[in-house]
Protein backbone atom coordinates (compact mmCIF):
# COMPACT_ATOMS: atom_id res chain seq x y z
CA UNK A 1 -4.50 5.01 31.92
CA UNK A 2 -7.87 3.60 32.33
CA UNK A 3 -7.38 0.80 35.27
CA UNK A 4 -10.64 -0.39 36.34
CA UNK A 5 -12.39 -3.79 34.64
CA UNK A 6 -14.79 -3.02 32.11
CA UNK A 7 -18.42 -4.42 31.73
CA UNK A 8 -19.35 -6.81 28.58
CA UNK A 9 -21.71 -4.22 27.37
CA UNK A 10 -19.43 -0.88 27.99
CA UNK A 11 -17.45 0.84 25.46
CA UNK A 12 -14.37 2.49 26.07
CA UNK A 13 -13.31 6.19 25.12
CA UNK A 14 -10.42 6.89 23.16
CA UNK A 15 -7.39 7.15 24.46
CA UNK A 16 -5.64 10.26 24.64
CA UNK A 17 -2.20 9.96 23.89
CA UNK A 18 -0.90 8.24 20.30
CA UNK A 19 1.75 7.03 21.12
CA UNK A 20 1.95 2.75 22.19
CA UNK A 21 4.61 1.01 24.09
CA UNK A 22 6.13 -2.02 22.13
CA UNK A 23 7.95 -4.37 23.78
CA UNK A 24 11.32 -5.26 22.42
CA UNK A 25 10.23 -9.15 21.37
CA UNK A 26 7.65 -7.69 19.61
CA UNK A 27 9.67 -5.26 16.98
CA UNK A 28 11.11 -7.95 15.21
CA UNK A 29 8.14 -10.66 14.80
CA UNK A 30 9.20 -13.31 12.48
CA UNK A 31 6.25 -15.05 10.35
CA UNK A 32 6.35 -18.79 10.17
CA UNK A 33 4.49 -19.74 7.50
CA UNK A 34 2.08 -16.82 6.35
CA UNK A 35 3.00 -13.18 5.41
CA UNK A 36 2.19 -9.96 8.04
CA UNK A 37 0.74 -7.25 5.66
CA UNK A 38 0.97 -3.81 6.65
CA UNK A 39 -2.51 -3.09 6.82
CA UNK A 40 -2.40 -6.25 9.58
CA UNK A 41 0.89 -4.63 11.06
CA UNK A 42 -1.01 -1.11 11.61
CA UNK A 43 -4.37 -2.73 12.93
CA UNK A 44 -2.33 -4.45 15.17
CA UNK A 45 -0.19 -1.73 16.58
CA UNK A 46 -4.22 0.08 17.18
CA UNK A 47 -5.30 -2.28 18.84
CA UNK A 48 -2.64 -2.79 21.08
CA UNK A 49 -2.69 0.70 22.20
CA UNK A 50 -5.84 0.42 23.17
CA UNK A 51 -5.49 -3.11 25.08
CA UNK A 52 -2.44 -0.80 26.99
CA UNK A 53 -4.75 1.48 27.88
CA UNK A 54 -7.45 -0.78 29.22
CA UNK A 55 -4.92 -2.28 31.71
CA UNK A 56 -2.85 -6.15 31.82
CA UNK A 57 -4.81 -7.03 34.16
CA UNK A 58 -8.04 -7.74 31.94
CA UNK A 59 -8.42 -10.80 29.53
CA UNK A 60 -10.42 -9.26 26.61
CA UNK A 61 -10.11 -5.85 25.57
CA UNK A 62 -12.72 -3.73 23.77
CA UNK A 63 -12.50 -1.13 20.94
CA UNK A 64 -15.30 1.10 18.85
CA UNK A 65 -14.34 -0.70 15.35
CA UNK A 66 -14.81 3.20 13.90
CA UNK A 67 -11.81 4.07 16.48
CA UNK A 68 -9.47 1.38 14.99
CA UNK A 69 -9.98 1.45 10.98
CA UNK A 70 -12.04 3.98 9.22
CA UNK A 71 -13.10 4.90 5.68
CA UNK A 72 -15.06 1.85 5.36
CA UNK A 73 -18.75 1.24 5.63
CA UNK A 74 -19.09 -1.05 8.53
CA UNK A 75 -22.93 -1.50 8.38
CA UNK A 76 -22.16 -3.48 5.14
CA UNK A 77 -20.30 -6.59 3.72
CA UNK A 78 -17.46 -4.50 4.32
CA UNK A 79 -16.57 -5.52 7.53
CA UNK A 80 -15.47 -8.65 5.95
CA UNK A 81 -12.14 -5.75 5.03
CA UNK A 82 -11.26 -6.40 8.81
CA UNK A 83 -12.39 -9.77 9.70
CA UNK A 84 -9.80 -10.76 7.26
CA UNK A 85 -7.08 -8.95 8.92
CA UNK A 86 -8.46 -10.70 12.02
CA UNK A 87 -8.12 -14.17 10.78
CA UNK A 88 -4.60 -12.91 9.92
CA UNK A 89 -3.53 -11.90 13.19
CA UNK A 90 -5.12 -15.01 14.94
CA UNK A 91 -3.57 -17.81 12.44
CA UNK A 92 -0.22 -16.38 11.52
CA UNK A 93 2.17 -17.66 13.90
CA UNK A 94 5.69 -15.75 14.53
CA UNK A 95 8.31 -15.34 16.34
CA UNK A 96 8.63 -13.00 18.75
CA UNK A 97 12.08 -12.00 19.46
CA UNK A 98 14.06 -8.78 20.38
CA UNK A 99 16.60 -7.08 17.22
CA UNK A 100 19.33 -6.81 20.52
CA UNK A 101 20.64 -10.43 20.96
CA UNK A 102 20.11 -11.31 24.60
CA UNK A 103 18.06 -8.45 25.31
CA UNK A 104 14.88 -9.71 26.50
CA UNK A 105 13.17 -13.52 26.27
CA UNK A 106 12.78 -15.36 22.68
CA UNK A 107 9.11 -16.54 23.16
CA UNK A 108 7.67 -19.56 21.49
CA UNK A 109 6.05 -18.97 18.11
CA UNK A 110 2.22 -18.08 18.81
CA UNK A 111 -0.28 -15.69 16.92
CA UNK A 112 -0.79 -12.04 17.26
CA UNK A 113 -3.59 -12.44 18.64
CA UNK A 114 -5.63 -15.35 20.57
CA UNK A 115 -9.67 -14.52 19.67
CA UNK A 116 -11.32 -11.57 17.80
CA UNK A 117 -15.11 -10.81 17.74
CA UNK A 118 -17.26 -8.38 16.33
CA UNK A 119 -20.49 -7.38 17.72
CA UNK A 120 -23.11 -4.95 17.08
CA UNK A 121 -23.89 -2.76 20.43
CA UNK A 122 -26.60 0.43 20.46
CA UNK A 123 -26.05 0.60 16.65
CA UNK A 124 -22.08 0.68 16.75
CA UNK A 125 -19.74 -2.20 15.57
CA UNK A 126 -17.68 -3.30 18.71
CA UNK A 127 -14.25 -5.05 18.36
CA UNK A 128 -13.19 -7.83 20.97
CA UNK A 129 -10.19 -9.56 21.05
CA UNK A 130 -7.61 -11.14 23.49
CA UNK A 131 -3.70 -12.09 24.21
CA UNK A 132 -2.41 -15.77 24.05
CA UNK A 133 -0.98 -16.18 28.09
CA UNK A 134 2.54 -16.87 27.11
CA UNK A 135 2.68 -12.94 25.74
CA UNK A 136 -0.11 -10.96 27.09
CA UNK A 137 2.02 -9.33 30.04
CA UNK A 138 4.78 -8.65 28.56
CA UNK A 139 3.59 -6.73 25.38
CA UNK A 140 0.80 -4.75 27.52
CA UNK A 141 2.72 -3.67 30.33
CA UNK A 142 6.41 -4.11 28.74
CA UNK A 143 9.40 -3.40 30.59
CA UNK A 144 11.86 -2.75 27.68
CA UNK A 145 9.65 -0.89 24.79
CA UNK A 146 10.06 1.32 21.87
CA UNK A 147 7.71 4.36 21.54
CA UNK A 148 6.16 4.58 18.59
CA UNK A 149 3.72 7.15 17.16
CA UNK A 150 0.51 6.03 15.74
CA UNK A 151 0.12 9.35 13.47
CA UNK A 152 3.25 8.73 12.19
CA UNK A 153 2.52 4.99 11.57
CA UNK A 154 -0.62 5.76 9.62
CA UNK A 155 1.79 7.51 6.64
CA UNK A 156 3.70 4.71 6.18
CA UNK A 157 3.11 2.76 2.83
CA UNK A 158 5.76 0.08 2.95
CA UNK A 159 5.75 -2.84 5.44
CA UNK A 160 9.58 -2.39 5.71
CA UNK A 161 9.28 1.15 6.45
CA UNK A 162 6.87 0.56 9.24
CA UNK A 163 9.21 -2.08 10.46
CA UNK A 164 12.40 -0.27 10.37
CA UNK A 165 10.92 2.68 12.34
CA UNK A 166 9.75 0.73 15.21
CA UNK A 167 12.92 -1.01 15.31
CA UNK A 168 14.93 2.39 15.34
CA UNK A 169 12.41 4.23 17.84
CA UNK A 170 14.05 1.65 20.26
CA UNK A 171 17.06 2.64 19.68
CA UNK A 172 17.03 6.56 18.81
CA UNK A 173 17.95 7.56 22.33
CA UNK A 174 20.76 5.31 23.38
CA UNK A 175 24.10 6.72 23.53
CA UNK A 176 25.86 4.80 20.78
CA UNK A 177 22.58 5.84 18.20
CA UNK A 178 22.92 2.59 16.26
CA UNK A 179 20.53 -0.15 16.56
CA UNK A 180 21.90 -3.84 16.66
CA UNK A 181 24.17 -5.68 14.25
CA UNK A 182 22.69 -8.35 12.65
CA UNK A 183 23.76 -10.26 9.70
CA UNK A 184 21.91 -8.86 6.55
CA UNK A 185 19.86 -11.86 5.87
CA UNK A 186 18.26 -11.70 9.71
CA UNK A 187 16.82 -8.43 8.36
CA UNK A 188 15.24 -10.17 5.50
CA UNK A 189 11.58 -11.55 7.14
CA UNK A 190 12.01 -8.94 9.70
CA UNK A 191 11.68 -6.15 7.31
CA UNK A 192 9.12 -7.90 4.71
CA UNK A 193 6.97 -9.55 6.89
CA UNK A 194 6.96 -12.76 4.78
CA UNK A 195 9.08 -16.21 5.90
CA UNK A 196 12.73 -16.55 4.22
CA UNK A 197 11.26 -19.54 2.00
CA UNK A 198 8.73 -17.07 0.99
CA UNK A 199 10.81 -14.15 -0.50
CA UNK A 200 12.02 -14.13 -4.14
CA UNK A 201 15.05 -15.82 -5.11
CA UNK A 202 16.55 -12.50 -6.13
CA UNK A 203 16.51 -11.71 -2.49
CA UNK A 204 19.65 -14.27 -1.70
CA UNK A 205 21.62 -11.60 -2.68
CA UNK A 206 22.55 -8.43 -0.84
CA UNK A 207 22.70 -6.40 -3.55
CA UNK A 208 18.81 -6.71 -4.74
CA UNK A 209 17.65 -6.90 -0.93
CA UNK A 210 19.63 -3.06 -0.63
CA UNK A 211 18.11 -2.19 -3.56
CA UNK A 212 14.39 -3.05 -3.36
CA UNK A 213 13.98 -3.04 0.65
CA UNK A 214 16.64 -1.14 2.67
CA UNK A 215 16.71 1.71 0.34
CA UNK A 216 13.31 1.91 0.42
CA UNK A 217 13.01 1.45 4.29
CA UNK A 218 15.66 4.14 5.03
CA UNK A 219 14.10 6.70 2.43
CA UNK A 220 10.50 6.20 3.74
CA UNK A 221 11.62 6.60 7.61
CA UNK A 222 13.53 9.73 6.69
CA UNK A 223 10.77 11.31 5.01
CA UNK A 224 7.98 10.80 7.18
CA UNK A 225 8.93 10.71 10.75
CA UNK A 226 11.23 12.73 12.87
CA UNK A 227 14.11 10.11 12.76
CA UNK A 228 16.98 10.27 10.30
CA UNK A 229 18.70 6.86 9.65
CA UNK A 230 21.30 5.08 7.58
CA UNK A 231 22.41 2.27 6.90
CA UNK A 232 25.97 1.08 8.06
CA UNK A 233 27.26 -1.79 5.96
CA UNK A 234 29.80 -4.24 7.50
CA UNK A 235 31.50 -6.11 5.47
CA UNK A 236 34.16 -8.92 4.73
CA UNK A 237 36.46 -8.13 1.77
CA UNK A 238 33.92 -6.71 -0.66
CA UNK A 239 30.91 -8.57 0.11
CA UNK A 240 28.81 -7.07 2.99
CA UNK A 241 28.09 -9.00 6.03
CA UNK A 242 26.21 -7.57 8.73
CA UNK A 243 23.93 -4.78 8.56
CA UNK A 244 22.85 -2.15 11.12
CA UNK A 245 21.37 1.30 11.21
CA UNK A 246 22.55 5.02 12.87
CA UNK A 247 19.16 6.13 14.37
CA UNK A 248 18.94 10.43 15.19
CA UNK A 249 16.01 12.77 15.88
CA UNK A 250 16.12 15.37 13.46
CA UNK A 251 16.42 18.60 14.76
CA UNK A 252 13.13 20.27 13.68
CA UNK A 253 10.23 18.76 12.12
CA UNK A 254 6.61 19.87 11.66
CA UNK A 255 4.99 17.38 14.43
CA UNK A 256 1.37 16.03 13.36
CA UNK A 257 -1.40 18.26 15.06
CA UNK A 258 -3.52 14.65 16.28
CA UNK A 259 -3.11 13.91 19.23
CA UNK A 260 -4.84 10.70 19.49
CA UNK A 261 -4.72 7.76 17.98
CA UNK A 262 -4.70 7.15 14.54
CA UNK A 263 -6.93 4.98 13.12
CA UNK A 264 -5.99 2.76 9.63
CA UNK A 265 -7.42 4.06 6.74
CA UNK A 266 -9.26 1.20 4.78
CA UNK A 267 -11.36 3.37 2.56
CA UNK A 268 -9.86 2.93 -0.92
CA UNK A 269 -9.85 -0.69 -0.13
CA UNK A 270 -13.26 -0.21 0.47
CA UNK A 271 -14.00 1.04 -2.80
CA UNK A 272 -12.07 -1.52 -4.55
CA UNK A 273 -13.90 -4.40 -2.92
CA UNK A 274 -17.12 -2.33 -3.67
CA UNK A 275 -16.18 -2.03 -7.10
CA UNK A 276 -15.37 -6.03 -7.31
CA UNK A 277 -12.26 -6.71 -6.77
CA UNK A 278 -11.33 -8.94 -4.59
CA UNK A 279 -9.52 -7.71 -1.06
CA UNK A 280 -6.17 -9.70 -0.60
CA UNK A 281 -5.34 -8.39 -4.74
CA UNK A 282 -6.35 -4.53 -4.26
CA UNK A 283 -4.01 -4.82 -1.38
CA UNK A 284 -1.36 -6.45 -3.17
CA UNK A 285 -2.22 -3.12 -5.65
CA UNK A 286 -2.22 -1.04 -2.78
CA UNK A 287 1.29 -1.98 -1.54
CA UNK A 288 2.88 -2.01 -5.09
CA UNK A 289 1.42 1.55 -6.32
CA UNK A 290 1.17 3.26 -3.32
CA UNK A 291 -1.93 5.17 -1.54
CA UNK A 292 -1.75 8.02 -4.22
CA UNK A 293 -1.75 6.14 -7.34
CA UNK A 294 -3.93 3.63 -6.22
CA UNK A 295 -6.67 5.96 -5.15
CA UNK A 296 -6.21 6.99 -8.80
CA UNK A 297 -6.90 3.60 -10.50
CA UNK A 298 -9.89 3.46 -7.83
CA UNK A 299 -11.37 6.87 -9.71
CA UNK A 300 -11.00 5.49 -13.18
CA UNK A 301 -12.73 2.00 -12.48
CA UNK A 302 -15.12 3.79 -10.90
CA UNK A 303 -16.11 6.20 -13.94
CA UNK A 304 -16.11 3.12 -16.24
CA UNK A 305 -18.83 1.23 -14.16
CA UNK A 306 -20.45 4.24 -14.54
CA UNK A 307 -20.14 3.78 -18.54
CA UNK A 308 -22.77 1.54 -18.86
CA UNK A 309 -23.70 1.78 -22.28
CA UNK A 310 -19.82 0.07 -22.95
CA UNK A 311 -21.14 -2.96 -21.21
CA UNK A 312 -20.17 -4.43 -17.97
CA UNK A 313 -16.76 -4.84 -16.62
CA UNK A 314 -15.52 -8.78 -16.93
CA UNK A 315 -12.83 -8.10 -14.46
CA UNK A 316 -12.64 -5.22 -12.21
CA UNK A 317 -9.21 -6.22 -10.85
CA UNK A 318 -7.83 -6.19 -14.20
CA UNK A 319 -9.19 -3.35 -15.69
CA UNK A 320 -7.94 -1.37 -12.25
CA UNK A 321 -4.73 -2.88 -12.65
CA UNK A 322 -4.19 -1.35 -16.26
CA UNK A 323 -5.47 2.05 -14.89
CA UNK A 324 -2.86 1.89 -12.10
CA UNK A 325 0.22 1.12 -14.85
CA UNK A 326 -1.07 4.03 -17.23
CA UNK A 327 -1.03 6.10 -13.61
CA UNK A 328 2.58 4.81 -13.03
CA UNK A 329 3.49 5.34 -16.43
CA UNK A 330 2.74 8.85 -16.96
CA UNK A 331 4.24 9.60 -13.15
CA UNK A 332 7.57 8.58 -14.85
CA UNK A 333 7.27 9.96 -18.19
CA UNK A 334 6.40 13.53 -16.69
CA UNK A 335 9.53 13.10 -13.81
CA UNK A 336 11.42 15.36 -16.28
CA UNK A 337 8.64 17.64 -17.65
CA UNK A 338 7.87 20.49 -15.42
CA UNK A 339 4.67 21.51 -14.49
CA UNK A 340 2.64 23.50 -17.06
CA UNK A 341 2.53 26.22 -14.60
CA UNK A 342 1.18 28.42 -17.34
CA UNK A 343 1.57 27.50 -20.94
CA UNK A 344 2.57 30.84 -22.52
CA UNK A 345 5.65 29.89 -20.56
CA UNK A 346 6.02 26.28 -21.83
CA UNK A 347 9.39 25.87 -24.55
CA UNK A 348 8.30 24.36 -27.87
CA UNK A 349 10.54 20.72 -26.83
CA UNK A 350 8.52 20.41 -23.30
CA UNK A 351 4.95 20.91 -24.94
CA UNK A 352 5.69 18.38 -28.15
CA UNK A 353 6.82 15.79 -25.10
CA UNK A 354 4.11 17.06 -23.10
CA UNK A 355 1.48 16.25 -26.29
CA UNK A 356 3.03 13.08 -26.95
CA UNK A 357 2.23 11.34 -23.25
CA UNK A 358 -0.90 12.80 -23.37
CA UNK A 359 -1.78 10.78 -26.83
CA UNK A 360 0.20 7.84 -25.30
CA UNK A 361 -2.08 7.80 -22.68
CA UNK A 362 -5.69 8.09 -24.69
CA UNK A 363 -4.50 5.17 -26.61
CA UNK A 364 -3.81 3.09 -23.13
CA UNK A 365 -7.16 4.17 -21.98
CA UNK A 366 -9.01 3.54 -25.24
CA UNK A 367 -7.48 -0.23 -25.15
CA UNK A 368 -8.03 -0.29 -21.91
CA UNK A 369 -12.22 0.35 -22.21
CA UNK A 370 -12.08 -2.33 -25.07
CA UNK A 371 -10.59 -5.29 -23.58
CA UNK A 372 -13.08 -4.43 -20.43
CA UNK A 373 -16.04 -4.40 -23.06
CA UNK A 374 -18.53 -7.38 -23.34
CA UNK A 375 -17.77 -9.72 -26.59
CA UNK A 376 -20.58 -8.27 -28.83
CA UNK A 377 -19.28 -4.62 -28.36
CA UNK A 378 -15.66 -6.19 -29.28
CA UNK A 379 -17.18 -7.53 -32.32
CA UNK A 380 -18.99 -4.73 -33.47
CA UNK A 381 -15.81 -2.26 -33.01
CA UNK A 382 -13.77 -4.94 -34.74
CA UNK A 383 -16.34 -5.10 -37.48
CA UNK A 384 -16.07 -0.85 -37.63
CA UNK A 385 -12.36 -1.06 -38.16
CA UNK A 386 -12.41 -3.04 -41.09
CA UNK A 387 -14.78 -1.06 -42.97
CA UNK A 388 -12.05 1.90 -42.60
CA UNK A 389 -8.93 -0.23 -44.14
CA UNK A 390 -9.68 0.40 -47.58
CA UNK A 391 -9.25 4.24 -46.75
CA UNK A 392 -5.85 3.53 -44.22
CA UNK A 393 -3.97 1.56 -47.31
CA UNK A 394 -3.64 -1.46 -49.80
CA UNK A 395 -0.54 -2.48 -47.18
CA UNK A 396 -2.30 -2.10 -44.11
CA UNK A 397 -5.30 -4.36 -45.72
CA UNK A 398 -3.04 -6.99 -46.56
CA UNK A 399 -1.64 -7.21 -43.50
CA UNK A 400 -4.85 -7.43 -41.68
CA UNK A 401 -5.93 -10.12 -43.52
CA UNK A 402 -2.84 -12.57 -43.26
CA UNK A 403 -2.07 -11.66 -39.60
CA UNK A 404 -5.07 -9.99 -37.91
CA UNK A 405 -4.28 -7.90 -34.97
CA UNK A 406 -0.75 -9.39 -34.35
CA UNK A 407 1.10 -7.21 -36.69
CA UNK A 408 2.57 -3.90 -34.92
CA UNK A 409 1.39 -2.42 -38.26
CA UNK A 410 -2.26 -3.02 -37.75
CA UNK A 411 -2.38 -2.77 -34.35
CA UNK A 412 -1.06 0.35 -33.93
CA UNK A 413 -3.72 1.64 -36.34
CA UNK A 414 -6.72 -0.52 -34.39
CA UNK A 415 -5.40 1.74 -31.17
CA UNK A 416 -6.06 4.88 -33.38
CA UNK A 417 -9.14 3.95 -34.59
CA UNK A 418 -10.77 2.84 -30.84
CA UNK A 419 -8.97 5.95 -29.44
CA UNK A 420 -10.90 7.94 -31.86
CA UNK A 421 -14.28 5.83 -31.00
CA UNK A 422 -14.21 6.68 -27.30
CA UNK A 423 -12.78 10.05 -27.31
CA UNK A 424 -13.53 11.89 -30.61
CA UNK A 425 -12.47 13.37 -33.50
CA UNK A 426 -9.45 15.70 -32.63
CA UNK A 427 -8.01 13.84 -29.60
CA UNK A 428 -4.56 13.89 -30.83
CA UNK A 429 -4.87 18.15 -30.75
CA UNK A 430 -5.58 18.60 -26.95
CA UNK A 431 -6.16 22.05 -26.12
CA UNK A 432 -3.82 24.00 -23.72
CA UNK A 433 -6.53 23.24 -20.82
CA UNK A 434 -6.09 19.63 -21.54
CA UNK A 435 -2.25 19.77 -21.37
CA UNK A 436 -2.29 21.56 -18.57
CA UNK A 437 -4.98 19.30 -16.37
CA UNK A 438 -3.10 15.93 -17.95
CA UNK A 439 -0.24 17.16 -16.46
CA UNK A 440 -1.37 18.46 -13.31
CA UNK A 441 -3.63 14.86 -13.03
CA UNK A 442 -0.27 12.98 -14.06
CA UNK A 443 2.05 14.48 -11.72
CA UNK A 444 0.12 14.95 -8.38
């Protein structure tokens, strides 16, 4: 571990282990007020690793910005991605306390972090940041600390996933293998990272809390890391009490080949922010779609900018935030299709299903590059459709012109009609390439 005091102007290398020592008081931090994201979470955890490295003993600590986040332009506006984060971690105030009652001290509330600067040195962006007093030696030279891997943090997707495996990499090698009891509702702002008056109201009860967090926690530990939990329910007649987890290495797992520390991966936010959306809502995207999907959504508002002669986008977030339900959509419609792996093979049930999201999904797109479309275009389209009505049908023309676009009856044929517009003649015959790349696209 690098010891010695650094000079202002030097940089430091990267450390080369990946794994960073948390104290126990700071597993289970406690917002006050504001929400911890888990893009703030991960940063965090980065940076720490490297303050650890650099020694208690110093009072600011220095990082490459490219060896904390990546996938970001930082000679643009997009450093704003992780000044954000910064003002996060310097005005959110928590709690720091340990998930073992009496194990360690209950500090007052304070924030993550005490300053942050970023600096341009010899053409690199340099990070700077410091510890408030009251916590700096104890979380960079802890004396009761969980070990927890940075590769394996940098695969997490869910807040409470990250959470729950720091919490049980403190307690995977005691001899019980449980972490601490706590009653459920402690869990609650522990595992979400946002204050109890903060959470939805559906989260008052244990069942939807299991449901939408713990599951989820317990699911995304096992399958990324080398623990396997569960849960252990304690409970009081029928309704469950306290809450606490069995903790277990697994036996064999294929370890990640880094070796140093991983930095967090802000590039798709990146692209949404380049693409106009604004940062805290593609993260809110982020978090509900997941990495996968959302790098998806990121593709398909990026081809439609590119679409210029449709006009401008009015509002990237909400066009992106169509694409991303259409993704989701046609994820779950294709959970019981199985892959096209070659479509002599397919039955004659799978491919009519198989045909039927694909059309589905033209017709979400088509409305999709519509409602994105300036106000003339709409017109003009609108204009197009009701030359053809005379050909659809007497009923379908009266019904156009006593309820517009609101009837299901008309509507459903103004979806045709723009589907045809944008894609073509013969989009509702796709070819067995088409089938097999829509469901290849759809399911990976």
């Amino acid at each position: 571990m690098t010891k010695e005091v650094l000079k202002k102007e030097e940089l430091i290398s990267v450390p080369s282990g990946n794994v960073v020592r948390k104290d126990v008081n700071a597993l289970a931090m406690v917002p006050t007020k504001e929400k911890i994201s888990i893009l703030a979470r991960k940063v965090y955890n980065v940076m720490l690793h490297y303050a650890q490295d650099q020694g208690a003993e110093q009072d600011i600590f220095r990082a490459r910005l490219q060896d904390v986040v990546n996938g970001i332009d930082f000679n643009s506006n997009n450093t704003e991605i992780i000044k954000e984060h910064l003002r996060q971690m310097i005005t959110t105030k928590v709690e720091w306390q340990s998930p073992t009652k009496g194990e360690g001290a209950r500090w007052v509330a304070s924030g993550l972090i005490a300053h942050a600067e970023l600096r341009t040195e010899k053409n690199e962006v340099v990070m700077e940041w410091s510890y408030a007093p009251n916590i700096k030696q104890s979380i960079l030279d802890p004396q009761r600390y969980a070990r927890i891997s940075l590769t394996f943090q940098s695969q997490f997707k869910t807040i409470s996933g990250l959470v729950l495996y720091e919490i049980c990499c403190r307690y995977v090698d005691n001899p019980g293998g449980v972490t601490a009891r706590q009653h459920w509702t402690w869990w609650r702002p522990v595992l979400t990272g946002v204050p109890n008056n903060g959470l939805p109201s559906t989260y008052d009860e244990w069942k939807y809390f299991n449901r939408d967090i713990v599951k989820c926690a317990v699911a995304e530990v096992n399958q990324l890391t080398d623990l396997e939990i569960k849960s252990v329910e304690h409970k009081n007649g029928r309704s469950v009490v306290d809450l606490q987890f069995s903790v277990a290495r697994k036996k064999q797992i294929n370890l990640p080949l880094s070796l140093v520390a991983s930095p967090v991966n802000l590039k798709d936010i990146g692209r949404a922010i380049k693409a106009g959306v604004h940062q805290s809502r593609a993260e809110k995207l982020l978090a509900k779609h997941g990495e996968k999907t959302f790098g998806k959504g990121i593709d398909a508002l990026e081809a439609r900018l590119l679409q210029t002669h449709l006009g401008e986008v009015r509002v990237p977030e909400k066009y992106l935030a169509a694409a991303l339900t259409t993704a989701d959509d046609n994820t779950r419609l294709l959970k019981d299709v199985p892959p096209l792996a070659t479509v002599k093979t397919e039955t004659k049930s799978v491919r009519l299903a198989l045909i039927e999201q694909y059309r589905d999904n033209k017709r979400q797109q088509a409305e999709a590059l519509y409602n994105e479309s300036i106000d003339s275009v709409q017109r003009d389209l609108l204009l197009m459709f009701e030359t053809t009505l005379p050909s659809i049908g007497a009923a379908v023309t009266a019904t156009y012109r006593t309820r517009g676009l609101v009837a299901p009856l008309t509507r459903g044929h103004f979806k045709k009609f723009l589907t045809e517009h944008f894609f073509g003649k013969g989009w509702e015959t796709p070819s067995d390439t088409d089938l097999l790349e829509f469901s290849m696209r759809s399911a990976g």
